[in-house]
C-alpha atoms as a PDB file:
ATOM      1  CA  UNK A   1     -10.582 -12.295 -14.876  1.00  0.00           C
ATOM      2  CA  UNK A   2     -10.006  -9.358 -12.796  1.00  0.00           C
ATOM      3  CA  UNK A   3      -6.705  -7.315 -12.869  1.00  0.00           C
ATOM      4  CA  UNK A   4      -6.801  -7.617  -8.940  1.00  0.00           C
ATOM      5  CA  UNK A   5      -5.940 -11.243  -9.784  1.00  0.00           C
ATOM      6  CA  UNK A   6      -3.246 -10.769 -11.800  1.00  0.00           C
ATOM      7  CA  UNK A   7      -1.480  -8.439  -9.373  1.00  0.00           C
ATOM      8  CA  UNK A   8       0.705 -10.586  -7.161  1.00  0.00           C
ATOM      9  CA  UNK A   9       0.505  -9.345  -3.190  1.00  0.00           C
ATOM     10  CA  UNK A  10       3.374 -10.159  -1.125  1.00  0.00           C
ATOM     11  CA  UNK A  11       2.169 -13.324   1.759  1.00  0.00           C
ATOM     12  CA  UNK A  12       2.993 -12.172   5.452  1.00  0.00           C
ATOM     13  CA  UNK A  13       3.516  -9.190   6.894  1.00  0.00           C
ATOM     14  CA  UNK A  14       6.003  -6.835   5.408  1.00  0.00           C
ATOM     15  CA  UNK A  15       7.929  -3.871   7.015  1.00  0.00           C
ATOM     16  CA  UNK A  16       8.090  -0.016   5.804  1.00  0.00           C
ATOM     17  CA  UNK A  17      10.720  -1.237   3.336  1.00  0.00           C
ATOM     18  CA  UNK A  18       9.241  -3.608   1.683  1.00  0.00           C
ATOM     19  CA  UNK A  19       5.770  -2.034   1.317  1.00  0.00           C
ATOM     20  CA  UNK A  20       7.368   0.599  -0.199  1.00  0.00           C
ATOM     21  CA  UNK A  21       9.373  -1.656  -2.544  1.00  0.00           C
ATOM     22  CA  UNK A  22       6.039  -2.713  -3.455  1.00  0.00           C
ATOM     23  CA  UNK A  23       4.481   0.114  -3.757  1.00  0.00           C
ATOM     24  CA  UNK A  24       7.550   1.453  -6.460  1.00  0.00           C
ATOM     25  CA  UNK A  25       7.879   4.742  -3.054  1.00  0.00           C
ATOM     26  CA  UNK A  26      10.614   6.156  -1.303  1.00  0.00           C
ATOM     27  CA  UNK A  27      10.196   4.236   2.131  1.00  0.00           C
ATOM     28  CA  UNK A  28      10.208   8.090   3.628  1.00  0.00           C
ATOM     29  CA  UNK A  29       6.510   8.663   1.613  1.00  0.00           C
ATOM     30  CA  UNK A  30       5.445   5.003   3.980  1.00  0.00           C
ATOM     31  CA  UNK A  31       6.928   6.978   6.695  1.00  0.00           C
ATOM     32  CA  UNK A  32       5.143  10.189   6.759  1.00  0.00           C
ATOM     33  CA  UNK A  33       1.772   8.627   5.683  1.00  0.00           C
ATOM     34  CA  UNK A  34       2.202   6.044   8.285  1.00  0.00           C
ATOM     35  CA  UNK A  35       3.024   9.042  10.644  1.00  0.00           C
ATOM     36  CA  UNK A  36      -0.173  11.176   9.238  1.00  0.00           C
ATOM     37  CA  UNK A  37      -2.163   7.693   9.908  1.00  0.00           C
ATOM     38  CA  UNK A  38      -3.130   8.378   6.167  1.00  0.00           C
ATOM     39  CA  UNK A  39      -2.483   4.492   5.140  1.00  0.00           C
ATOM     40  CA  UNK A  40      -3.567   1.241   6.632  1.00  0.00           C
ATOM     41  CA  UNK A  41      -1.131  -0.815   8.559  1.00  0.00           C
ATOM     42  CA  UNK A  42      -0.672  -2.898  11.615  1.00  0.00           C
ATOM     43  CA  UNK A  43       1.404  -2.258  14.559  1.00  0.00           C
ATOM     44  CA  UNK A  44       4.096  -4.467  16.070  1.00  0.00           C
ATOM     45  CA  UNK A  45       5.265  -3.495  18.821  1.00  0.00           C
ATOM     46  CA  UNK A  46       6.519  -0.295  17.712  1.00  0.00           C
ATOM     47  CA  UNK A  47       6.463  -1.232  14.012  1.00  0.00           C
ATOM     48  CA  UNK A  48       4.453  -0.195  11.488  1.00  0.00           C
ATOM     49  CA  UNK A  49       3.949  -3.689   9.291  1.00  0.00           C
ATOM     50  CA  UNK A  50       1.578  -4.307   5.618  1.00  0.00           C
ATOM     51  CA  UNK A  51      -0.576  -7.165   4.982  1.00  0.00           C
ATOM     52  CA  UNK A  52      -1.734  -7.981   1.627  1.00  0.00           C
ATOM     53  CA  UNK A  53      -5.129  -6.292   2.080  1.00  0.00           C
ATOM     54  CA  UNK A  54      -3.046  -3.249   3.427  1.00  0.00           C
ATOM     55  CA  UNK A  55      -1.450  -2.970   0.479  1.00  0.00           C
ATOM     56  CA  UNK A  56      -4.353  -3.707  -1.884  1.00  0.00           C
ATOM     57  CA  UNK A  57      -6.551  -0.574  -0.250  1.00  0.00           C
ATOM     58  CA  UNK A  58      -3.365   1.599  -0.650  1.00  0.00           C
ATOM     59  CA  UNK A  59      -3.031   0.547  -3.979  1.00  0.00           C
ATOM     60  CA  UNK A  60      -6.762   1.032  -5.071  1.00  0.00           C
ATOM     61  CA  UNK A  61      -7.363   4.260  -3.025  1.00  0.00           C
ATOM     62  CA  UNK A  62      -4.754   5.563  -5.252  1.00  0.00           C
ATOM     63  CA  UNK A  63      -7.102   4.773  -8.505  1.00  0.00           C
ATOM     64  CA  UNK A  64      -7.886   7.791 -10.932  1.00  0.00           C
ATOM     65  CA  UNK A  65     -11.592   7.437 -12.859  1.00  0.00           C
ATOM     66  CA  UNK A  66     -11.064   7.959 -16.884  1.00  0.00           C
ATOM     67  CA  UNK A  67     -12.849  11.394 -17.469  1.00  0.00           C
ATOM     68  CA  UNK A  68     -14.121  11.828 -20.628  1.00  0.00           C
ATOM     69  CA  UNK A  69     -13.132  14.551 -22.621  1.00  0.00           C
ATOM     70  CA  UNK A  70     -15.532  17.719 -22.814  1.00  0.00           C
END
């Protein structure tokens, strides 16, 4: 079993709010990186929303390799 599948993604669309509830961020770090265009999202009219898959790339592209020790 992968840990991907025990993390629990929220269904729907979610606003800057609740990505960043999510995420465990201020909602002003979604802001500026939403800003920057640094994160995935999807526009709505004028606002920024988070799909599942949105989530899961921000989540993974913030992954650190072990490095072994010299």
């Amino acid at each position: 079993m992968s840990v991907d599948s025990k993390i629990r993604y929220p269904d729907g669309l979610v606003d800057i709010a609740g990505a960043a509830a999510w995420l465990n961020v201020p909602a002003s770090w979604v802001r500026d990186k939403v800003s920057a265009r640094a994160i995935p999202f999807t526009k709505v009219g004028r606002h920024a929303r988070f799909t599942a898959d949105h989530l899961r790339e921000i989540h993974e592209s913030g992954e650190v390799p072990v490095v072994a020790p010299d």
